[in-house]
Protein backbone atom coordinates (compact mmCIF):
# COMPACT_ATOMS: atom_id res chain seq x y z
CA UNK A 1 3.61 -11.76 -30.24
CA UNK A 2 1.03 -9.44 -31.67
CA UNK A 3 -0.59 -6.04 -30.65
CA UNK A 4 -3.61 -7.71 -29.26
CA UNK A 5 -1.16 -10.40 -26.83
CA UNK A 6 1.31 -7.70 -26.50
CA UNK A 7 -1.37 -5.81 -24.89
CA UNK A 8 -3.53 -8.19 -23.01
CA UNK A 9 -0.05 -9.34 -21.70
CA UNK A 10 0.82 -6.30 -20.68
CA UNK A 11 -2.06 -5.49 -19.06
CA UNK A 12 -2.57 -8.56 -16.66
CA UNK A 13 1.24 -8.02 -15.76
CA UNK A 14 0.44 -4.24 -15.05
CA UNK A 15 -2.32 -4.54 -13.12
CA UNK A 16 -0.65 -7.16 -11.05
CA UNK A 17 2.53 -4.87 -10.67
CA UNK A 18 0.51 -1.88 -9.87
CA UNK A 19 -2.03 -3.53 -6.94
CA UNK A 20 0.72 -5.11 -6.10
CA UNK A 21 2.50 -1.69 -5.55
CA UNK A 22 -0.35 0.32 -4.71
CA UNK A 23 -1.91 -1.94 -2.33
CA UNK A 24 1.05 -3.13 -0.53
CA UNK A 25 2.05 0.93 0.47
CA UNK A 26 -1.68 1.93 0.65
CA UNK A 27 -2.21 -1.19 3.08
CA UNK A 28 0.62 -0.14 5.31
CA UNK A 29 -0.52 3.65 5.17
CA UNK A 30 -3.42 2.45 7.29
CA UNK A 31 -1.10 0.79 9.59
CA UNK A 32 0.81 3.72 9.98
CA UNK A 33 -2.09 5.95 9.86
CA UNK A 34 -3.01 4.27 13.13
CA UNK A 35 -0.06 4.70 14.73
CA UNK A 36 1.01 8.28 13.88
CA UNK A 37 -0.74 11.56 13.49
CA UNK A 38 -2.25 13.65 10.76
CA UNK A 39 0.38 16.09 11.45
CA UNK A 40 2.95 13.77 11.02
CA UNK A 41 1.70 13.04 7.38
CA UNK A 42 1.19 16.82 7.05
CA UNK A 43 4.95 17.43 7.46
CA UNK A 44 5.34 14.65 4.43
CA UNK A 45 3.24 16.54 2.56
CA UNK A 46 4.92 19.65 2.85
CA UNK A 47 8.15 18.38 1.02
CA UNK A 48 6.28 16.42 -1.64
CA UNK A 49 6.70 19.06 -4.40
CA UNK A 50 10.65 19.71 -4.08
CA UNK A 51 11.36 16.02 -3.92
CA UNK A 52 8.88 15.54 -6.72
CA UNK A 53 10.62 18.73 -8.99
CA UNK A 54 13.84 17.27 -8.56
CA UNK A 55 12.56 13.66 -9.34
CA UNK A 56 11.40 15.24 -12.48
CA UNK A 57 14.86 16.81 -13.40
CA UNK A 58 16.41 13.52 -13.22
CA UNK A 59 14.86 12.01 -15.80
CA UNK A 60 13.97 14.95 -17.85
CA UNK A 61 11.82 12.94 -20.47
CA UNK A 62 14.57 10.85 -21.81
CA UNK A 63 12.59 7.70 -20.10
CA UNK A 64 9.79 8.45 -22.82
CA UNK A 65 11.81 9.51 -25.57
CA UNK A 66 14.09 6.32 -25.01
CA UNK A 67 10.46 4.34 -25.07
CA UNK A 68 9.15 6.19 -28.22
CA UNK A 69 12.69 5.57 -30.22
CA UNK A 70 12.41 2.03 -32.17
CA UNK A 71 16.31 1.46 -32.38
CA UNK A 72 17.87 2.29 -28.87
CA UNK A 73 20.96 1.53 -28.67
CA UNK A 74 23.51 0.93 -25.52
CA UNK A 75 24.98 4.07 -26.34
CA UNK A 76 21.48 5.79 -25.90
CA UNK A 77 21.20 4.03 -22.58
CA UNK A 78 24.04 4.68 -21.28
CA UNK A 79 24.66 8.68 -21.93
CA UNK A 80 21.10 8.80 -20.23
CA UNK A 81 22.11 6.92 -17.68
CA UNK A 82 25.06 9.06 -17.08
CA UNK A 83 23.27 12.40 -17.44
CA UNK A 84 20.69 10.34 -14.33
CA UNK A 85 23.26 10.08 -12.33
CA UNK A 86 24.89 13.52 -12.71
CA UNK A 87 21.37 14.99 -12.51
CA UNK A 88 20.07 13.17 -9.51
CA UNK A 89 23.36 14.29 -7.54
CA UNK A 90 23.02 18.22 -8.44
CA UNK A 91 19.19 18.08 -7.56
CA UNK A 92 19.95 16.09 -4.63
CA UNK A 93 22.49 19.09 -3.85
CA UNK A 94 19.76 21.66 -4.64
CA UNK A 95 17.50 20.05 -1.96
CA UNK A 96 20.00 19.92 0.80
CA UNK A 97 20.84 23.83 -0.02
CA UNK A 98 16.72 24.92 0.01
CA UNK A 99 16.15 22.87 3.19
CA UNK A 100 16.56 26.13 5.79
CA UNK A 101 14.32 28.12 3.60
CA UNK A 102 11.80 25.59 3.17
CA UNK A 103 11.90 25.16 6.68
CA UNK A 104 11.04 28.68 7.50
CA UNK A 105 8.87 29.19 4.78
CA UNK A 106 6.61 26.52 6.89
CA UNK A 107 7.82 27.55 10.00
CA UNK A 108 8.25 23.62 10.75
CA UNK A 109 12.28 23.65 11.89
CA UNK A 110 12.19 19.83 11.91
CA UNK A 111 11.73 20.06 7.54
CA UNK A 112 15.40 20.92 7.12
CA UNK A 113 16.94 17.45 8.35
CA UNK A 114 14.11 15.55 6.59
CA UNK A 115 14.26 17.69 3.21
CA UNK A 116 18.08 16.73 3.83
CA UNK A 117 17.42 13.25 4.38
CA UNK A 118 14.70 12.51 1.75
CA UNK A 119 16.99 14.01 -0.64
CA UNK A 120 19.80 11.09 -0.53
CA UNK A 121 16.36 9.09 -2.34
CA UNK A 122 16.89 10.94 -5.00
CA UNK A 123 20.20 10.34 -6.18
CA UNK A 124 19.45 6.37 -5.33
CA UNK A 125 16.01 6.45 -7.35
CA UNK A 126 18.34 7.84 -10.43
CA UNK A 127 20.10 3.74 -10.57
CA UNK A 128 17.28 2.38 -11.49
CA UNK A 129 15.47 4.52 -14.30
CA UNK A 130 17.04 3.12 -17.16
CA UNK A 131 16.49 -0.12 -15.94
CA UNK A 132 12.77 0.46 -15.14
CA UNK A 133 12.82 1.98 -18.85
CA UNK A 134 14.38 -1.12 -20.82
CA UNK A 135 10.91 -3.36 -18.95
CA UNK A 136 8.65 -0.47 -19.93
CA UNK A 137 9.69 -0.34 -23.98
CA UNK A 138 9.60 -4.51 -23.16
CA UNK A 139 6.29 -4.14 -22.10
CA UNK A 140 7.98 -6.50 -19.33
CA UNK A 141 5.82 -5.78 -16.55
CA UNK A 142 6.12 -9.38 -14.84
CA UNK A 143 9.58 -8.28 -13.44
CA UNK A 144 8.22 -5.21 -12.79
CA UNK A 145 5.39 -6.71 -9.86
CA UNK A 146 7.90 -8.67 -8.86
CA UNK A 147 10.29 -5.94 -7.91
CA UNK A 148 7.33 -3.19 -6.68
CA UNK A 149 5.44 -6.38 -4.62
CA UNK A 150 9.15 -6.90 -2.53
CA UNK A 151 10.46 -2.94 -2.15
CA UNK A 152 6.92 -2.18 -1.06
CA UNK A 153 6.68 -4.84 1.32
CA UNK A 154 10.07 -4.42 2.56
CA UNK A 155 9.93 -0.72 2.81
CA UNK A 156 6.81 -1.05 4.56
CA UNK A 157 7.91 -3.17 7.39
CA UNK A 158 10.47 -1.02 8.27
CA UNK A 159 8.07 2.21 8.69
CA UNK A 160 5.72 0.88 10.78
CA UNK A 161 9.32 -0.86 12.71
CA UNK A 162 10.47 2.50 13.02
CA UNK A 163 6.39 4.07 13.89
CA UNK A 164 6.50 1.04 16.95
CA UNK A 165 9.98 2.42 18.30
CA UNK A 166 8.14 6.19 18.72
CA UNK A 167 10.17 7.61 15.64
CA UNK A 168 7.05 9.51 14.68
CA UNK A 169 7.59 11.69 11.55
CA UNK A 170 10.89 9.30 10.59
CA UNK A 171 9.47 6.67 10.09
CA UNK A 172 7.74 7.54 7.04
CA UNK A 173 11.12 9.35 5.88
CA UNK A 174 12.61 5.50 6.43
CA UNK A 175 9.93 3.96 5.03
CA UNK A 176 10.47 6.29 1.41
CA UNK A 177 14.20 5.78 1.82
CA UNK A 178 14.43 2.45 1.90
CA UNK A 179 11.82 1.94 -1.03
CA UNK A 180 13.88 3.77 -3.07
CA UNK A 181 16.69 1.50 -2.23
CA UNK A 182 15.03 -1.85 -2.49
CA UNK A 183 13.54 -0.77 -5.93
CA UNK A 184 17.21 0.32 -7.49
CA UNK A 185 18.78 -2.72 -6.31
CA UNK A 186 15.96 -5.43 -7.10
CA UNK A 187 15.67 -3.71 -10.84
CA UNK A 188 19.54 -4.48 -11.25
CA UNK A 189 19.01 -7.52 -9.97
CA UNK A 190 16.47 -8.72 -12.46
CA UNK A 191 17.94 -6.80 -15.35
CA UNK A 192 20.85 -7.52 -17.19
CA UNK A 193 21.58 -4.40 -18.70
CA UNK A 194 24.93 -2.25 -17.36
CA UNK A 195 26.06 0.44 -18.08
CA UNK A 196 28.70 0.85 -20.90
CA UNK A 197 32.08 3.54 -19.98
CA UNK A 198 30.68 5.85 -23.09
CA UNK A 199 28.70 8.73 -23.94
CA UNK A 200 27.56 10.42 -26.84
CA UNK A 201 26.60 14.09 -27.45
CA UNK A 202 24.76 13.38 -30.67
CA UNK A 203 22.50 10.72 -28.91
CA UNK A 204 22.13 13.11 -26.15
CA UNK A 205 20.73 16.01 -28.20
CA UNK A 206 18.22 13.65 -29.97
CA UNK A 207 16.80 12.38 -27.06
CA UNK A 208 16.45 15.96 -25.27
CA UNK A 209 15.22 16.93 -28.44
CA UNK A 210 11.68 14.67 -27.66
CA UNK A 211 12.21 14.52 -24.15
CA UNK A 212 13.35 18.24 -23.09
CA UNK A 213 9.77 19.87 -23.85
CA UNK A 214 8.40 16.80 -22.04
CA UNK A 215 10.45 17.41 -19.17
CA UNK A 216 9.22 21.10 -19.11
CA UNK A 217 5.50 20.19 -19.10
CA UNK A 218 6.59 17.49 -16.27
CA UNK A 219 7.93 20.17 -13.88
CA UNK A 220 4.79 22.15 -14.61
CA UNK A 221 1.94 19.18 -14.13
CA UNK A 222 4.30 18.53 -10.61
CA UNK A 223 4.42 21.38 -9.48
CA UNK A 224 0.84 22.06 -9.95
CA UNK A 225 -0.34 18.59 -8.34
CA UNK A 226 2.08 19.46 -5.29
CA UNK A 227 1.23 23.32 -5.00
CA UNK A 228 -1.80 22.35 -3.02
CA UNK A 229 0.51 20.49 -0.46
CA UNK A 230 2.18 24.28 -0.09
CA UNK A 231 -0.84 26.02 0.20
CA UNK A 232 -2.28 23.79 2.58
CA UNK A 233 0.40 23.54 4.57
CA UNK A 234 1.15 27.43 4.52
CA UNK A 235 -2.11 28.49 5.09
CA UNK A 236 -3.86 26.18 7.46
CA UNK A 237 -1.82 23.30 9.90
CA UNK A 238 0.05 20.32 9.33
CA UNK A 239 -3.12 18.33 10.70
CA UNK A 240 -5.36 20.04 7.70
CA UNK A 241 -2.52 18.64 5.04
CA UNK A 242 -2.75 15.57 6.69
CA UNK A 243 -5.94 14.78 6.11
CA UNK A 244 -5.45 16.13 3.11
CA UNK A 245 -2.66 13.91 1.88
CA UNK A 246 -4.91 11.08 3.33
CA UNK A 247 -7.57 12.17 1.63
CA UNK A 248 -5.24 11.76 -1.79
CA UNK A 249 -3.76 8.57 -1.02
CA UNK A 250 -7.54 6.88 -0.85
CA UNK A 251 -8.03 8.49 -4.10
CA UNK A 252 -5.19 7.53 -5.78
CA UNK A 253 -4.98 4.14 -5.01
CA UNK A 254 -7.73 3.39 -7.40
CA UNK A 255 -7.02 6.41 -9.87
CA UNK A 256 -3.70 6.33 -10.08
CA UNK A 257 -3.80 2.71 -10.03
CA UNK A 258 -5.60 2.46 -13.27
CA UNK A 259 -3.55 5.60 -14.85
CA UNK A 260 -0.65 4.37 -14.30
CA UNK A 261 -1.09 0.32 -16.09
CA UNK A 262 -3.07 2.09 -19.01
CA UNK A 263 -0.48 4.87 -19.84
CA UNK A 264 2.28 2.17 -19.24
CA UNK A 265 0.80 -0.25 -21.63
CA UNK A 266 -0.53 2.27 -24.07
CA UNK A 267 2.63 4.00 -24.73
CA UNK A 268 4.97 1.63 -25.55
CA UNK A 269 2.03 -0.31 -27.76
CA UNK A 270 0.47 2.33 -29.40
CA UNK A 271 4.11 3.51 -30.48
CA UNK A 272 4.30 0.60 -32.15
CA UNK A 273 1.83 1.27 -34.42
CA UNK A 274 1.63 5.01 -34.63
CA UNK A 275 1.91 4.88 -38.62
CA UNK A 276 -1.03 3.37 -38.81
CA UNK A 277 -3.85 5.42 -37.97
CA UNK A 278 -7.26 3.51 -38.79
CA UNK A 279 -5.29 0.41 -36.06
CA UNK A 280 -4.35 3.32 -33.56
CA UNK A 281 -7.25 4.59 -33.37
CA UNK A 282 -9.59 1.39 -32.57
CA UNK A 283 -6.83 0.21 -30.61
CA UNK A 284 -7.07 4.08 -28.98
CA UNK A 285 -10.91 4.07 -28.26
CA UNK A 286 -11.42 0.41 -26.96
CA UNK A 287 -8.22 1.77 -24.29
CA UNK A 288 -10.45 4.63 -23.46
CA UNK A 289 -14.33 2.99 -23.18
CA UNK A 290 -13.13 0.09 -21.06
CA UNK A 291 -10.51 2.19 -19.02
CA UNK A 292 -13.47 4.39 -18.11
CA UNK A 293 -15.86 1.57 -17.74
CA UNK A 294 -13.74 0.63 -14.79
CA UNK A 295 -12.62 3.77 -13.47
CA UNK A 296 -16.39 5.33 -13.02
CA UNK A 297 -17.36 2.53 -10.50
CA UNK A 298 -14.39 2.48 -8.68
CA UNK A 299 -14.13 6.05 -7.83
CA UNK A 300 -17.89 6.99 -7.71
CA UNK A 301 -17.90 3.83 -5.76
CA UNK A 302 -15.34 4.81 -3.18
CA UNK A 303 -17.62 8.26 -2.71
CA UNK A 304 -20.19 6.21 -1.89
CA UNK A 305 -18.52 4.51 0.93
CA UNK A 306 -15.63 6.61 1.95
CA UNK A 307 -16.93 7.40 5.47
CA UNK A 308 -17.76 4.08 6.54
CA UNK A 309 -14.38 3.13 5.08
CA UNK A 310 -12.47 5.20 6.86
CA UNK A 311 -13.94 4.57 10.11
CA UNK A 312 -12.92 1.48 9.18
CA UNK A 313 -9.58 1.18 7.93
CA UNK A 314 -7.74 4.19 9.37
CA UNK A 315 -10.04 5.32 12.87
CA UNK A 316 -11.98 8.26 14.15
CA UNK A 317 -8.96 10.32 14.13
CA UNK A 318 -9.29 11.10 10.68
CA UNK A 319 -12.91 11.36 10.06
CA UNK A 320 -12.33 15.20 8.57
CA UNK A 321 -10.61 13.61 5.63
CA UNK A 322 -14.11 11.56 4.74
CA UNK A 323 -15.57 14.96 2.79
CA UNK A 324 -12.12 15.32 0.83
CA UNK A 325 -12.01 11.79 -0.18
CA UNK A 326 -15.44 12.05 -1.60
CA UNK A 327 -14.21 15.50 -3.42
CA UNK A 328 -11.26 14.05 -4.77
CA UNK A 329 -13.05 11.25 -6.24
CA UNK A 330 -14.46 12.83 -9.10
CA UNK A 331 -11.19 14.28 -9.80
CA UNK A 332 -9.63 11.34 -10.19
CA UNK A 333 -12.23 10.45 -12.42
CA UNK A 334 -10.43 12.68 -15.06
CA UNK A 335 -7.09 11.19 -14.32
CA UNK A 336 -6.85 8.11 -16.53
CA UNK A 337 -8.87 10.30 -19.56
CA UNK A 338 -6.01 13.07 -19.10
CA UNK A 339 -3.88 9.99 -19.31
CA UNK A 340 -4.52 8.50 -22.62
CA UNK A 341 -5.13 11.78 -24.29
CA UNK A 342 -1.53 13.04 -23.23
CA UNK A 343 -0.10 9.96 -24.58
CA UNK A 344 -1.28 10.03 -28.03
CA UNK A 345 0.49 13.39 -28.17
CA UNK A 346 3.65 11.77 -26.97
CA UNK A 347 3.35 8.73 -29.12
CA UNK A 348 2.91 11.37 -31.97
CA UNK A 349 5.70 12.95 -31.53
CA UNK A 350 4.46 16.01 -30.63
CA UNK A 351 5.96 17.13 -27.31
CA UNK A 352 5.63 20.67 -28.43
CA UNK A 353 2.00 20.51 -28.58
CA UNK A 354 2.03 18.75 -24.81
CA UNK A 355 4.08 21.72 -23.54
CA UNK A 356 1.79 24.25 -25.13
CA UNK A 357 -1.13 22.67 -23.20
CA UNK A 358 0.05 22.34 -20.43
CA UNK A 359 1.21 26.11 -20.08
CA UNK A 360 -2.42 26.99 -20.67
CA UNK A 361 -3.68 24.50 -18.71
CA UNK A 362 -1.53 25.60 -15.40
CA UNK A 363 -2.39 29.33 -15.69
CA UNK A 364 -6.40 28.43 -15.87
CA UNK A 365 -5.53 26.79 -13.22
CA UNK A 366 -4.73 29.83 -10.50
CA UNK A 367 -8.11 30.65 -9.84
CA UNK A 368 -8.37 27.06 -8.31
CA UNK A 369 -5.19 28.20 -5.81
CA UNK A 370 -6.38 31.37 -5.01
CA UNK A 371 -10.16 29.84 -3.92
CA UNK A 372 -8.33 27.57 -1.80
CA UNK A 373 -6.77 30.27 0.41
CA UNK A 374 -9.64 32.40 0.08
CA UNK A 375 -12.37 29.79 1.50
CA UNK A 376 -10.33 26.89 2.33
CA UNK A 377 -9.68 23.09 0.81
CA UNK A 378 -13.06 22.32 0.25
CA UNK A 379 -13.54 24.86 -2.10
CA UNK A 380 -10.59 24.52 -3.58
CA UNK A 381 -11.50 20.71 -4.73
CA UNK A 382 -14.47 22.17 -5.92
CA UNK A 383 -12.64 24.22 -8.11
CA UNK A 384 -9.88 21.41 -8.91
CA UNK A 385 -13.11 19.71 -10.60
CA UNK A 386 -14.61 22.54 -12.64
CA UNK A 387 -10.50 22.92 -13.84
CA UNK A 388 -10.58 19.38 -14.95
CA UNK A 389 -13.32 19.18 -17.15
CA UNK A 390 -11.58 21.93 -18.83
CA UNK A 391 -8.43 20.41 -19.40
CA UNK A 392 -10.14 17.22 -20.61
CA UNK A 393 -11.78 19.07 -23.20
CA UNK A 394 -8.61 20.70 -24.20
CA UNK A 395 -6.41 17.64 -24.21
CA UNK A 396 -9.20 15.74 -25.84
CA UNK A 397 -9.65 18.66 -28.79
CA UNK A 398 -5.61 17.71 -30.22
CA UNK A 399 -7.39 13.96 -30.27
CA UNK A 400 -9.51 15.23 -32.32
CA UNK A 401 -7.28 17.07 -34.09
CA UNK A 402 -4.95 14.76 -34.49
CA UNK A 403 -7.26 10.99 -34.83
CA UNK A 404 -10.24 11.86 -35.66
CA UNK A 405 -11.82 11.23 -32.22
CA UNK A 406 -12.83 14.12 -30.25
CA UNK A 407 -14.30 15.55 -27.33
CA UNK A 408 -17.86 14.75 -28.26
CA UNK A 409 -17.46 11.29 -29.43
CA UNK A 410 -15.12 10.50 -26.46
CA UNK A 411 -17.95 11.35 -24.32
CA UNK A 412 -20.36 9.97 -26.16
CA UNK A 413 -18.30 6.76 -25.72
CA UNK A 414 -18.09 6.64 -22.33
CA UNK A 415 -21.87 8.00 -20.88
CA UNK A 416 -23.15 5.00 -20.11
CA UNK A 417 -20.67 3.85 -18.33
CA UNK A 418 -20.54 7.02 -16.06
CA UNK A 419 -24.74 6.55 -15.67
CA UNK A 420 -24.47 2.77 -15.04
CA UNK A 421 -21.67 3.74 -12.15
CA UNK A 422 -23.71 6.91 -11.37
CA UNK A 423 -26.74 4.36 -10.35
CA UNK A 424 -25.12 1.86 -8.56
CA UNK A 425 -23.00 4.14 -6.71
CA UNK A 426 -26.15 6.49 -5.42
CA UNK A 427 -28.01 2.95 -4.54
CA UNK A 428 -24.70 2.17 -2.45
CA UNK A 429 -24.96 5.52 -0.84
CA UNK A 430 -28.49 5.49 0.46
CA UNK A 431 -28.13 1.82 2.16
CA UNK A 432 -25.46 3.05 3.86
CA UNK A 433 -27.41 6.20 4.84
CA UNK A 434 -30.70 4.19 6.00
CA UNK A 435 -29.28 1.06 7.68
CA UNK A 436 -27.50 1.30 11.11
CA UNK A 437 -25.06 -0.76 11.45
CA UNK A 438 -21.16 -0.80 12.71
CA UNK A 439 -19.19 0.75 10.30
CA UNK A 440 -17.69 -3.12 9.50
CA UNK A 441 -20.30 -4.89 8.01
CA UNK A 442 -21.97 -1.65 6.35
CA UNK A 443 -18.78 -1.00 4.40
CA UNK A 444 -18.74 -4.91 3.43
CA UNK A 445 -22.75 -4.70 2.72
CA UNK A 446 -22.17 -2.04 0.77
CA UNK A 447 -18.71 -3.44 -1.71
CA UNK A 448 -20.88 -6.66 -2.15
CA UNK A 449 -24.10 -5.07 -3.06
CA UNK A 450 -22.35 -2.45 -5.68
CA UNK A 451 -20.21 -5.35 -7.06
CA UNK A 452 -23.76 -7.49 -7.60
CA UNK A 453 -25.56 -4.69 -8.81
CA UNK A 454 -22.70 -3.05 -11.52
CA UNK A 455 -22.27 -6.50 -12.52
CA UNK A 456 -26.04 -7.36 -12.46
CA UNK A 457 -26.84 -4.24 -14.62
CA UNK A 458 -24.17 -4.81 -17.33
CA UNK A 459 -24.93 -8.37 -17.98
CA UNK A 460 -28.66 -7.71 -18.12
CA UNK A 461 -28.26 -4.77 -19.79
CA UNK A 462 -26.03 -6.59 -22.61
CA UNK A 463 -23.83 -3.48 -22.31
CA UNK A 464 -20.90 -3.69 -24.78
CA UNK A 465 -17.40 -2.82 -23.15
CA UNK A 466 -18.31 -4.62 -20.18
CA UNK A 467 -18.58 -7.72 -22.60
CA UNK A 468 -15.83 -6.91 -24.68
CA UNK A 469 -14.12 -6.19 -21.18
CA UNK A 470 -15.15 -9.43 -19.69
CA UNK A 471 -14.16 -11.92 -22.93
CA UNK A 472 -10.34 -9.95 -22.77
CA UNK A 473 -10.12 -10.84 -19.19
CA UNK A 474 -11.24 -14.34 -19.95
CA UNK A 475 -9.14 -14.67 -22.99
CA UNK A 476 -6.13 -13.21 -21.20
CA UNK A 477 -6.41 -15.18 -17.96
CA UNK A 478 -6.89 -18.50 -20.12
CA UNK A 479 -3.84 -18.09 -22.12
CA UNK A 480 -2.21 -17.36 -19.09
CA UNK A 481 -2.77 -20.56 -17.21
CA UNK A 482 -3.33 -22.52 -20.07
């Protein structure tokens, strides 16, 4: 298979493992979000950074150093398996230890049984990273939807179970729980990798060596995403982190989304052909124009309709969230360019370079922390946007640096993409502003009219990655069901 079918492959089967993912826990979100408070999501929120830190320990990079290594062998898999295992069972340890504190720190005493609870999720999560990693190097992301589609499903039936018996709070602690557990057993179900009885010092070292600065600038970037979970939740009420965490979730689900398959894909393709520079980088800036020809609509998009939306989807109960969501969205806008940028460093081999960044990155960062308890979470986004366009440039300058393609000509690049959405979106956002109608049909009025008019304007204007875009879809779908 070549780079071109490795990647068009990769990406259908990503994009149909994320939705798939994505859409099956955002769509049971809003039937939970119906049947339990903000608060309840609040107190969710409020443990999100110490299950995500110790998350982060378990895999400690080796998951992208195993990816970026051409010549794995079981050996390799199977000391990081072991040091998974060992990992996940002191963090898990950690987490039952902290759960008083934490629980005072909040002044919530119901945190220290869940932070308890939740952290059992981590040791079972730690089963199926090696597993998850031997897809990712595959680019094998068929297996991968198939697994995510089932352990979201299943895990979401038994939350809103659990929400319907009164469990409140518990059942989104079942509903993570058993995720966890349907995702480690599917993925060593449809893998036949195991485990061999060995380990090896010399394999360990190597990996570390790549993956221990990585797993550094991990624990950073998580504990800087989930800070704002602790400072909402010290500082204001579980309801406020609620609707904060709501807020996120609406964000991410198209953000995230579209990180998450393009840094999957890229990674272990660019890797591939990382000694080749003049093929990396075309391969690099056709991954970055049509990534961002996408992700502009969708989240300037969502802006445009996010009150209406949630009206819609999740009740008047959490109208507050509407101005967050709209915030939010043009921070994830930066999400998928942070994305790609990282992971040239990574496929580079320069993990040292990824740590130093992101050290700088976190302490310009503060200000953003400090604004929020100073004049609260809207001003806080606010500031979480002005930070981004900072770190963009920054991560951007090493791709400049590094490839030859740098912060100006990236945004040269991907302008017109950001005005085409820019129009559509504002066009969007004044019909829904003039026309009165139940909140329904004006959200549906206004998907259909943005989808006819960003599709309208491309193909009249001719516009390039929106061609290129649509032929690769074509192409891909075609070979597909040919």
């Amino acid at each position: 298979m070549t780079i071109r079918e490795k990647t068009l492959t990769g990406m259908l089967w990503s994009f149909i493992e994320s939705s798939a993912n994505y859409g099956t826990q955002f769509a049971f979100g809003i039937v939970l979000a119906r049947i339990l408070t903000p608060s309840d999501f609040g107190l969710m929120g409020m443990l999100a950074v110490f299950i995500g830190i110790a998350q982060t320990f378990v895999d400690s990079g080796f998951s992208n150093a195993l990816i970026r290594k051409s010549d794995c062998t079981q050996t390799d898999y199977s000391t990081v398996f072991y040091y998974n295992l060992a990992a996940s069972i002191v963090g898990c340890g950690i987490l039952i230890g902290v759960s008083g504190p934490v629980s005072a720190f909040f002044s919530e005493p119901r945190l220290k049984l869940m932070l308890q609870v939740l952290a059992l999720g981590v040791i079972v999560n730690a089963f199926g990273v090696i597993q998850l990693t031997i897809l990712t190097k595959a680019v094998n992301f068929k297996l991968q939807a198939l697994v995510s589609l089932l352990a979201s499903a299943g895990s979401g039936i038994v939350g809103v179970l659990l929400a319907l018996q009164g469990f409140g709070v518990w059942s989104l602690v079942g509903l993570s729980l058993s995720r966890s557990a349907l995702t480690s057993v599917l993925l060593w179900a449809v893998t036949r990798w195991r485990p061999l009885l060995t380990w090896s010092r010399q394999s360990f070292q190597e990996l570390f060596g790549f993956g221990g600065k990585l797993l550094v600038s991990v624990l950073i970037e998580t504990t800087y995403k989930n800070l704002y979970f602790i400072v909402i939740g010290k500082y204001f009420s579980a309801a406020e982190l609620g609707y904060y965490t709501r807020a996120d979730q609406f964000r991410a689900f198209p953000a995230e989304n579209l990180a998450g398959i393009i840094g999957r894909v890229s990674y272990p393709v660019l890797s591939s052909i990382q000694h080749d520079k003049d093929q990396f980088k075309r391969a690099f800036q056709k991954l970055l124009r049509s990534t961002m020809l996408l992700t502009f609509m969708l989240m300037l998009g969502l802006a445009a309709v996010a009150k209406p939306l949630v009206l819609t989807l999740i009740g008047e109960q959490w109208l507050p969230a509407v101005g967050y969501i709209q915030l939010l969205c043009f921070v994830g806008m930066f999400y998928p360019l942070h994305t790609l940028n990282l992971k040239l460093l990574q496929v580079q081999g320069r993990s040292d370079l990824f740590l130093r960044l992101e050290l700088i990155k976190k302490v310009v960062a503060i200000p953003t922390i400090v604004i929020g308890v100073m004049f609260g979470v809207r001003a806080m986004i606010i500031g979480l946007i002005v930070y981004n366009v900072f770190a963009y440039y920054l991560n951007s300058y090493w791709s400049g640096r590094l490839l030859g393609y740098a912060f100006r000509e990236q945004v040269q690049d991907i302008l017109p993409s950001f005005c085409i959405a820019a129009l559509v979106s504002a066009t969007v956002w004044i019909l829904g502003v003039w026309l009165v109608l139940p909140e329904m049909p004006l959200v549906a009025l206004q998907c259909l009219l943005g989808g006819v008019l960003w599709f309208g304007v491309c193909e009249v204007l001719g516009f390039g990655d929106y061609l290129n875009m649509k032929y690769l879809v074509f192409e891909t779908l075609s070979g597909r069901f040919r």
